[in-house]
C-alpha atoms as a PDB file:
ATOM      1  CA  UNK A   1       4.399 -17.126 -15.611  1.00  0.00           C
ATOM      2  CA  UNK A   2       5.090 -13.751 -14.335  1.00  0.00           C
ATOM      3  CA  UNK A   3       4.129 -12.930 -10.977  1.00  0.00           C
ATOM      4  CA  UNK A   4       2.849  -8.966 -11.833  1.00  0.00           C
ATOM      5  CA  UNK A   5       0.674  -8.426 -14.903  1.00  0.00           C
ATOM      6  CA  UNK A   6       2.247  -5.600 -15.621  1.00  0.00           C
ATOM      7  CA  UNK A   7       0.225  -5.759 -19.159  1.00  0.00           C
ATOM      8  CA  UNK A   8      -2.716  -5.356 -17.360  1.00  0.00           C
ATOM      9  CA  UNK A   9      -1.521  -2.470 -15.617  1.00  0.00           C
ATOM     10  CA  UNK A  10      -0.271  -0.976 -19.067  1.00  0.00           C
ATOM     11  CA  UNK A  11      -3.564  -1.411 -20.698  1.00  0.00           C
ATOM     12  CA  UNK A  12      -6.286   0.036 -17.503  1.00  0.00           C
ATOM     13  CA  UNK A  13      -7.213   3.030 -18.158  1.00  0.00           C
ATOM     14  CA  UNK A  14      -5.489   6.113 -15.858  1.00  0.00           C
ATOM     15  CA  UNK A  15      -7.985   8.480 -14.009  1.00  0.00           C
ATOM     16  CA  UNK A  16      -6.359  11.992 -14.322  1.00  0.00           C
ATOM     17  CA  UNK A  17      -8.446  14.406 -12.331  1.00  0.00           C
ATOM     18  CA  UNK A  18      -8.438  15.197  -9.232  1.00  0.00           C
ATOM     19  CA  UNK A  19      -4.734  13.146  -9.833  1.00  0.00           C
ATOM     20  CA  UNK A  20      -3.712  10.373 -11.641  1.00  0.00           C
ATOM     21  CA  UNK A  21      -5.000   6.511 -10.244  1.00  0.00           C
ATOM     22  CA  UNK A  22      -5.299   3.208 -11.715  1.00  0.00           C
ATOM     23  CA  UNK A  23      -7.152   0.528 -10.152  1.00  0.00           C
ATOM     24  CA  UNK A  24      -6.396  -3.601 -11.035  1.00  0.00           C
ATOM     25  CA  UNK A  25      -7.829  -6.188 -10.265  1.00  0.00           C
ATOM     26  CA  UNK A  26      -5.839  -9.486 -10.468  1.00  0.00           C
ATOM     27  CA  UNK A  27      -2.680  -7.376 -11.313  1.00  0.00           C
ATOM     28  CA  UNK A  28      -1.740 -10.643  -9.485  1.00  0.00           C
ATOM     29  CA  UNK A  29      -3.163 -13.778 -10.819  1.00  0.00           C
ATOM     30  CA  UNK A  30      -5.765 -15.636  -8.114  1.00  0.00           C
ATOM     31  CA  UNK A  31      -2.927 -18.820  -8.471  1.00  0.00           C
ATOM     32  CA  UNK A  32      -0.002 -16.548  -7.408  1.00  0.00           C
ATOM     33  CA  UNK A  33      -1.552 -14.715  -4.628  1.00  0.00           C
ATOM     34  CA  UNK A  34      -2.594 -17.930  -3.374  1.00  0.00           C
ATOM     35  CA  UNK A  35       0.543 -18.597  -2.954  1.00  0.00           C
ATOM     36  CA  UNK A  36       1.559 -15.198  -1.854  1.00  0.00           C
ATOM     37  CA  UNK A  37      -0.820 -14.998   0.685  1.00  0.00           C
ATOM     38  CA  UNK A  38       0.474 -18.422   2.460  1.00  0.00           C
ATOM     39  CA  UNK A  39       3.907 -17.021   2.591  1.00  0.00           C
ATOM     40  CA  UNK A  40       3.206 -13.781   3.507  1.00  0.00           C
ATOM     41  CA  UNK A  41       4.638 -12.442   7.212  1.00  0.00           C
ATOM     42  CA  UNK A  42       2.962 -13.337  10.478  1.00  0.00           C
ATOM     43  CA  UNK A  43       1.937  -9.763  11.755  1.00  0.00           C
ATOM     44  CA  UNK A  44       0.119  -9.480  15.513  1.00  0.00           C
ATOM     45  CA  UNK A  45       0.052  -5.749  15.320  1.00  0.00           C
ATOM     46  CA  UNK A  46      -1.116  -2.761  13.138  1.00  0.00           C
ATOM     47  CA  UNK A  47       1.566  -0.900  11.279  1.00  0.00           C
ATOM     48  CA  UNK A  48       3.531  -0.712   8.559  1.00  0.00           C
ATOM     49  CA  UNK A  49       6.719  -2.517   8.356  1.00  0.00           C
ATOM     50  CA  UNK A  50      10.258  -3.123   6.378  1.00  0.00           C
ATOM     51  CA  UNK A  51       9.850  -6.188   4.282  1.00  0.00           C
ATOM     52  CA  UNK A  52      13.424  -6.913   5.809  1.00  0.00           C
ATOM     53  CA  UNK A  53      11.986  -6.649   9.362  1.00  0.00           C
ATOM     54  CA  UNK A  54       9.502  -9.695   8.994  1.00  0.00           C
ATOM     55  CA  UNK A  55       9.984 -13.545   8.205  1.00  0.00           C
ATOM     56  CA  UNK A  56       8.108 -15.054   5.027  1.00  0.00           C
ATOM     57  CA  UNK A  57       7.842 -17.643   2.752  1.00  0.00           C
ATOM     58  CA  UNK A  58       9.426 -17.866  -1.119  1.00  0.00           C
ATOM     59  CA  UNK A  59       6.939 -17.073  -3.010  1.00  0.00           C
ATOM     60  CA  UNK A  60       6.253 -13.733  -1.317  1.00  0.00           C
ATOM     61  CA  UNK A  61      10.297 -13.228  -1.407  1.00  0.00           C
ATOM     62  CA  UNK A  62       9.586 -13.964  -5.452  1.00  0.00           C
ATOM     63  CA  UNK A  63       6.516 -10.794  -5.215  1.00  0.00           C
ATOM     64  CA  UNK A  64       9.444  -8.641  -3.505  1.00  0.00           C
ATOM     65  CA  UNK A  65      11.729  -8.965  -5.553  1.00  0.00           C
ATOM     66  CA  UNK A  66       9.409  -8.711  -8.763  1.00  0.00           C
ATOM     67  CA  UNK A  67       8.454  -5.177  -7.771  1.00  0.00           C
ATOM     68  CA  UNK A  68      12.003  -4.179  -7.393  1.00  0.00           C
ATOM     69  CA  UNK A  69      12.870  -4.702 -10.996  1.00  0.00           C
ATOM     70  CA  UNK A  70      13.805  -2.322 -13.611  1.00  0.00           C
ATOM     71  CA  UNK A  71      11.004  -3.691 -15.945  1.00  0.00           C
ATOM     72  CA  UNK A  72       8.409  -3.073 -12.908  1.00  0.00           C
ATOM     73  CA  UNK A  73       9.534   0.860 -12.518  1.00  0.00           C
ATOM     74  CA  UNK A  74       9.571   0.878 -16.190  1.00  0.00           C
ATOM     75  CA  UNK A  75       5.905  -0.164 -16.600  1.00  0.00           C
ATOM     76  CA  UNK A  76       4.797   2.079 -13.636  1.00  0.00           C
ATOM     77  CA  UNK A  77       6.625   5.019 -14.724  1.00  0.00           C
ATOM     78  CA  UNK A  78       4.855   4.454 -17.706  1.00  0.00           C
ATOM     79  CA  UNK A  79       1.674   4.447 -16.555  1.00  0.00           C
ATOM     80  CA  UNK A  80       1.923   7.687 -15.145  1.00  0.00           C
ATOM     81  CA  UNK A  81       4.655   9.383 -17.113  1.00  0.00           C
ATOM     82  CA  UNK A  82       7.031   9.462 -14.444  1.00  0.00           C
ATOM     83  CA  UNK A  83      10.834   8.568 -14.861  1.00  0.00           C
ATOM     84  CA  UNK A  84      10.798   6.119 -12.728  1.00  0.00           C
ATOM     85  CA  UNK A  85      14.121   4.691 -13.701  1.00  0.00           C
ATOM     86  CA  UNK A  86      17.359   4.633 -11.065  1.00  0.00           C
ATOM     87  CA  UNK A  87      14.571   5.508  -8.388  1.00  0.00           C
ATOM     88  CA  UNK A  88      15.059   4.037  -5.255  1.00  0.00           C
ATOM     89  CA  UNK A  89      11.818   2.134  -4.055  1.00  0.00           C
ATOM     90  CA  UNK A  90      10.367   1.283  -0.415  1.00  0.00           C
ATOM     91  CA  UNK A  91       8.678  -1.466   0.380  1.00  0.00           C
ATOM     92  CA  UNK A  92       6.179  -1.903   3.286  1.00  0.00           C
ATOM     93  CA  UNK A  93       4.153  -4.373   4.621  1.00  0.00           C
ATOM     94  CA  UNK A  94       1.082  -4.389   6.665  1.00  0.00           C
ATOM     95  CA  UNK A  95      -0.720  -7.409   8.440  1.00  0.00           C
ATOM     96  CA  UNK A  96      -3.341  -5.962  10.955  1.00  0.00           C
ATOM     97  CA  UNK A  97      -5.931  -2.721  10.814  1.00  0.00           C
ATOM     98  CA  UNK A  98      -6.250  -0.973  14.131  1.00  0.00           C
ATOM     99  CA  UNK A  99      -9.256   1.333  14.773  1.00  0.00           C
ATOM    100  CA  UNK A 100      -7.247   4.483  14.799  1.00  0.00           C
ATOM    101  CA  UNK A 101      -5.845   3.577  11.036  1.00  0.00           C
ATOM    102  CA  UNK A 102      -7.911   5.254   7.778  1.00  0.00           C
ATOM    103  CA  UNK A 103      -6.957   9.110   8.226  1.00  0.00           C
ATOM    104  CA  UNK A 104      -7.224  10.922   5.029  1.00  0.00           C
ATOM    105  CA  UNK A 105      -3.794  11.882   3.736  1.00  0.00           C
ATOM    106  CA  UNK A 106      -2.006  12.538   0.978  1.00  0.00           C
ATOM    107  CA  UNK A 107       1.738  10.545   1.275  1.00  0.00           C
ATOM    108  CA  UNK A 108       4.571  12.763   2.270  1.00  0.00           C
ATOM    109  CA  UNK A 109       6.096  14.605  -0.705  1.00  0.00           C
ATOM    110  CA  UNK A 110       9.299  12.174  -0.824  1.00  0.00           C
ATOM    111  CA  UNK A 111       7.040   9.615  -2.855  1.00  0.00           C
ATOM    112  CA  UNK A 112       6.287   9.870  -6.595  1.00  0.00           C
ATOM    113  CA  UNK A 113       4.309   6.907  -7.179  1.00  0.00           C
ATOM    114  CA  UNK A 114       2.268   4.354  -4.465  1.00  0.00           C
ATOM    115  CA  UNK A 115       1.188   0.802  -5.269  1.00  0.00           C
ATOM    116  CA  UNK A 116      -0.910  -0.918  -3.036  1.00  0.00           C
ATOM    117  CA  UNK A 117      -1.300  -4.665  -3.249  1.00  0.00           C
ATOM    118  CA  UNK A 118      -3.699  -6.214  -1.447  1.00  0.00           C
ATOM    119  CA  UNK A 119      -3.600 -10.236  -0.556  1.00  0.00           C
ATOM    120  CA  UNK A 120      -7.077 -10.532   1.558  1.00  0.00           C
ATOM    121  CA  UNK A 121      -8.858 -13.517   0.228  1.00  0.00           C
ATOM    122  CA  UNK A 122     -12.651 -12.171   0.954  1.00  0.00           C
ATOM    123  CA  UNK A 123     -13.382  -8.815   2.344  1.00  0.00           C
ATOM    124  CA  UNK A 124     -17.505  -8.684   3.760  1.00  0.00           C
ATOM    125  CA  UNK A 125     -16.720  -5.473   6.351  1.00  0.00           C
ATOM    126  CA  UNK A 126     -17.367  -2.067   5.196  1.00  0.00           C
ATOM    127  CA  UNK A 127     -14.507  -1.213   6.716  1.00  0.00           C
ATOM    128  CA  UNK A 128     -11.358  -1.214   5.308  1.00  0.00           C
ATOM    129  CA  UNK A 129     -11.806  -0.270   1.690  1.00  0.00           C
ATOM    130  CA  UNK A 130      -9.812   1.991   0.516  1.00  0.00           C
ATOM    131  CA  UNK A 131     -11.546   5.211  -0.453  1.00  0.00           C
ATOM    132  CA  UNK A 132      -9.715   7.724  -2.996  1.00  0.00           C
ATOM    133  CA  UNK A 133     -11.362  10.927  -2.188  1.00  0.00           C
ATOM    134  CA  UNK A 134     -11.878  14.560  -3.072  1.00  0.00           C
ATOM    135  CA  UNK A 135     -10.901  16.517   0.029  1.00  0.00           C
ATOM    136  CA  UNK A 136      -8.956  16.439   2.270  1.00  0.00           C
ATOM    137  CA  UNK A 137     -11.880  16.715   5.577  1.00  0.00           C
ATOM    138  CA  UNK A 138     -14.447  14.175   3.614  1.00  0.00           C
ATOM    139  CA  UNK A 139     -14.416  10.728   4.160  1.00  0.00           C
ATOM    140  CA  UNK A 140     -17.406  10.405   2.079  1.00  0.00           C
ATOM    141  CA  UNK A 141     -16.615  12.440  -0.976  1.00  0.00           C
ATOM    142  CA  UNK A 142     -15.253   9.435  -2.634  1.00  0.00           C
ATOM    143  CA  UNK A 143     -13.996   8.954  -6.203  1.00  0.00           C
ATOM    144  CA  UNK A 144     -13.537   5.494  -5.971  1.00  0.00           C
ATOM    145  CA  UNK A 145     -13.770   2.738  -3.145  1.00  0.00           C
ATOM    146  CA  UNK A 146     -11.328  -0.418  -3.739  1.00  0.00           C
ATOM    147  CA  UNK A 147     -12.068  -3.314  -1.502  1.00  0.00           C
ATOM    148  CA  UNK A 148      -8.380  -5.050  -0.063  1.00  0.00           C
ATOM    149  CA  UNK A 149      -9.590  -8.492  -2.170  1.00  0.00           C
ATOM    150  CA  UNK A 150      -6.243 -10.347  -2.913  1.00  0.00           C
ATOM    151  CA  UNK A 151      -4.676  -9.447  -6.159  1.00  0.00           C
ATOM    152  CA  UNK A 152      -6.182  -6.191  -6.110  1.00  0.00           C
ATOM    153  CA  UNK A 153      -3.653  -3.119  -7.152  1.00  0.00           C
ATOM    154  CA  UNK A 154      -3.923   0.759  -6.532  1.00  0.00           C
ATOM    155  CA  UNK A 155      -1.589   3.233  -7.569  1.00  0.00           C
ATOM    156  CA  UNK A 156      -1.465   6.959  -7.428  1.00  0.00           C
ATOM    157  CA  UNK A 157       0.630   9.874  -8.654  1.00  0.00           C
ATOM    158  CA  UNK A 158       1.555  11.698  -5.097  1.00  0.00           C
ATOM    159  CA  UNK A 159       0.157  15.084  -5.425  1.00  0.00           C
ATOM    160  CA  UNK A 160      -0.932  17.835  -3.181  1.00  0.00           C
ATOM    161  CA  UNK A 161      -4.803  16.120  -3.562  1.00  0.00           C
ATOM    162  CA  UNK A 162      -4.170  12.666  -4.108  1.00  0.00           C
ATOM    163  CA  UNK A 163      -6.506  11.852  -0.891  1.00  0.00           C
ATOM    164  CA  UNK A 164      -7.039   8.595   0.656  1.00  0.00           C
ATOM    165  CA  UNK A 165      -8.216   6.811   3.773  1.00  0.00           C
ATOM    166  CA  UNK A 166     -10.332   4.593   4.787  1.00  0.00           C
ATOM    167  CA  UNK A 167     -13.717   3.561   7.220  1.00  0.00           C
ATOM    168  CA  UNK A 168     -12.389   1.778  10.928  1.00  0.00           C
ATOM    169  CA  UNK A 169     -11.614  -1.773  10.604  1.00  0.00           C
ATOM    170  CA  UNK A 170     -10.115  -3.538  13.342  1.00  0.00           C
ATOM    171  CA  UNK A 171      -8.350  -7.277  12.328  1.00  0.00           C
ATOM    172  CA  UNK A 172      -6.191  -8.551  10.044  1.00  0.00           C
ATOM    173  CA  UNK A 173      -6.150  -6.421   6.821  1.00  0.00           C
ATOM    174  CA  UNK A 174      -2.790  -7.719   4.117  1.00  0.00           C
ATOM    175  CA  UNK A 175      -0.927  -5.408   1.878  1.00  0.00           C
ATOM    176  CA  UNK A 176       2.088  -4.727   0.610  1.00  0.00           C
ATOM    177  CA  UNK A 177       2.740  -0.973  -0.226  1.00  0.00           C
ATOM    178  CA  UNK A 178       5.266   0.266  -2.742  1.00  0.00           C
ATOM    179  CA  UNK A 179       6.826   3.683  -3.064  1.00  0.00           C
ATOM    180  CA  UNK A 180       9.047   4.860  -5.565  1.00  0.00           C
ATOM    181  CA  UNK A 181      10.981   7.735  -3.823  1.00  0.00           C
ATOM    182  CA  UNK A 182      12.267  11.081  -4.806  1.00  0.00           C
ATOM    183  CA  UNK A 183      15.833  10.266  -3.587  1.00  0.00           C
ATOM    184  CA  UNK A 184      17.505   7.448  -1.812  1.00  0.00           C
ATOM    185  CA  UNK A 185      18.004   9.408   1.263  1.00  0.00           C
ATOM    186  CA  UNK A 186      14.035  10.139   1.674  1.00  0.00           C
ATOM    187  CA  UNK A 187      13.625   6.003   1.425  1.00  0.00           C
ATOM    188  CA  UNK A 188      16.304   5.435   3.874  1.00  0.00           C
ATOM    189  CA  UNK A 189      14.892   8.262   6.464  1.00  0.00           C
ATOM    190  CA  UNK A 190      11.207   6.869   5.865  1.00  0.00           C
ATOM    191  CA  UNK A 191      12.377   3.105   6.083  1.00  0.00           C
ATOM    192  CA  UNK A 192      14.582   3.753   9.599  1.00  0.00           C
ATOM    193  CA  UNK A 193      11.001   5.235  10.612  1.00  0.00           C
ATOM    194  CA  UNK A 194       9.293   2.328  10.352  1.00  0.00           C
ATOM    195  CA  UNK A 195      11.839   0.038  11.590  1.00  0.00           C
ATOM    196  CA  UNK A 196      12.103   2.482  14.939  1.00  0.00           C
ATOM    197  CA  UNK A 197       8.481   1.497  14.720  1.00  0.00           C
ATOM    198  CA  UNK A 198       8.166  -2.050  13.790  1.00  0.00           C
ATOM    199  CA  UNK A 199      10.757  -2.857  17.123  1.00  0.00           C
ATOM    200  CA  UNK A 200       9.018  -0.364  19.709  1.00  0.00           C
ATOM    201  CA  UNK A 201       6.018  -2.727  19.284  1.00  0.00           C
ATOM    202  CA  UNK A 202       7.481  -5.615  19.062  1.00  0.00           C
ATOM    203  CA  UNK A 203       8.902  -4.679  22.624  1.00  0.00           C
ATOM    204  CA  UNK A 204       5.726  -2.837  23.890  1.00  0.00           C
ATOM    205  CA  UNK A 205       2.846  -4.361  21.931  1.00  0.00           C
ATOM    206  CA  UNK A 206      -0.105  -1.247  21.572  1.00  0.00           C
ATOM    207  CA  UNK A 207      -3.034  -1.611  23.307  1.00  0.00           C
ATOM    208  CA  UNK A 208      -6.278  -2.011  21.348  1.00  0.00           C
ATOM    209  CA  UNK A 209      -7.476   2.196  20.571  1.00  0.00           C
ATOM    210  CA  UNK A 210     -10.869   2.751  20.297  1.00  0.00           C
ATOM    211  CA  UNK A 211     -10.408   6.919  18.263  1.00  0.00           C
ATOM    212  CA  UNK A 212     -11.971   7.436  15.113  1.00  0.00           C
ATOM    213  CA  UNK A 213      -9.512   7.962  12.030  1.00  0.00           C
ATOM    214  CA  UNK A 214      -8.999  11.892  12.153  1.00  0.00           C
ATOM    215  CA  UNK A 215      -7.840  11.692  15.502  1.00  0.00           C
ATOM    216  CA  UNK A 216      -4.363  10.129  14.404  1.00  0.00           C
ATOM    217  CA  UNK A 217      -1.596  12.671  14.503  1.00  0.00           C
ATOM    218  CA  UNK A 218       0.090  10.606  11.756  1.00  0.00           C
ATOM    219  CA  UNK A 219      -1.387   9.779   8.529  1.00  0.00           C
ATOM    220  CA  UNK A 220      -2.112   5.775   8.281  1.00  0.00           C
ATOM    221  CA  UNK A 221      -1.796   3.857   4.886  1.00  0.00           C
ATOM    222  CA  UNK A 222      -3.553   2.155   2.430  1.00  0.00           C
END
């Protein structure tokens, strides 16, 4: 069986105002993400990282390279009538919320399409959920709240309002973010970024931070 339902994403229906969305659910069956979710990296800090900076199991190597395939930019591009094909991709990971993470943002303008995948296998907190919003100063103007449950897909057209963020939640919070990028330079600047990032902490581990979401000077995903 295939790993991404790519059917389902073909058939939900795609929101078009204030931008183009599609939300999900099992885009990854429940028996897969299982299995996804057992493999996927051991993380012990917030941030997003190269899937080539952490150590996993096979059957989240299988999800990686699923989303890298022509027939997955196909559908996607698709969705959102977006030429999606030749694009280079980035792909991200996240294990761990910190309380700083949420700020509304909108994704730099070198990404043309996000996909969030979430592998969380029960989600009680109120924080956390992703909100798609209106503005870019409301956290409560929301179009539509998605809660991380495992399986669960978003996906946005990057525009100039495609606002998102989320409530403070501190702990372990799993996703897998996907860009497709405007060039291949813009993925290799963003994904040297994050593995700057990813080996700062690993050498200084951050402290646990206590400041509300629009306090970040850099816009957190997902």
């Amino acid at each position: 069986m295939p790993i991404l339902r790519l059917d389902a994403l073909l058939q939900a229906e795609v929101a078009r105002e204030p931008f183009q969305y599609a939300v999900v659910p099992d885009f990854i069956a429940p028996e897969a993400a299982a299995a996804i979710r057992a493999d996927f990296p051991r993380i012990g800090y917030a941030g997003l990282l190269p899937v080539e900076a952490t150590e996993h199991g096979p059957a989240f190597a299988a999800l990686i390279e699923a989303l890298e395939s022509p027939a997955t930019a196909e559908a996607f591009g698709q969705a959102f009538g977006v030429d999606l094909s030749g694009r280079s991709t980035m792909i991200t990971v996240r294990g761990r919320c910190a309380a700083r993470d949420g700020r509304i943002h909108t994704d730099s303008e070198a990404k043309l399409i996000t996909a969030l995948l979430y592998f969380n296998e029960g989600w009680e907190a109120a924080g956390g959920r992703l909100r798609l919003l209106r503005k870019p100063d409301d956290l409560n103007d929301i179009i539509a709240e998605v809660p991380p449950l495992s399986g669960t897909l978003v996906a946005f057209r990057r525009s100039d309002r495609s606002y998102h963020g989320h409530e403070p939640f501190v702990g372990v919070r799993r996703y897998v973010m996907v860009n497709w990028m405007a060039s291949g330079f813009a993925a290799r600047r963003e994904l040297m970024r994050h593995r700057i990032s990813a080996q700062a902490k690993r050498l200084f581990p951050p402290a646990a931070e206590a400041a509300p979401p629009q306090a970040e000077k850099e816009p957190v995903h997902g």
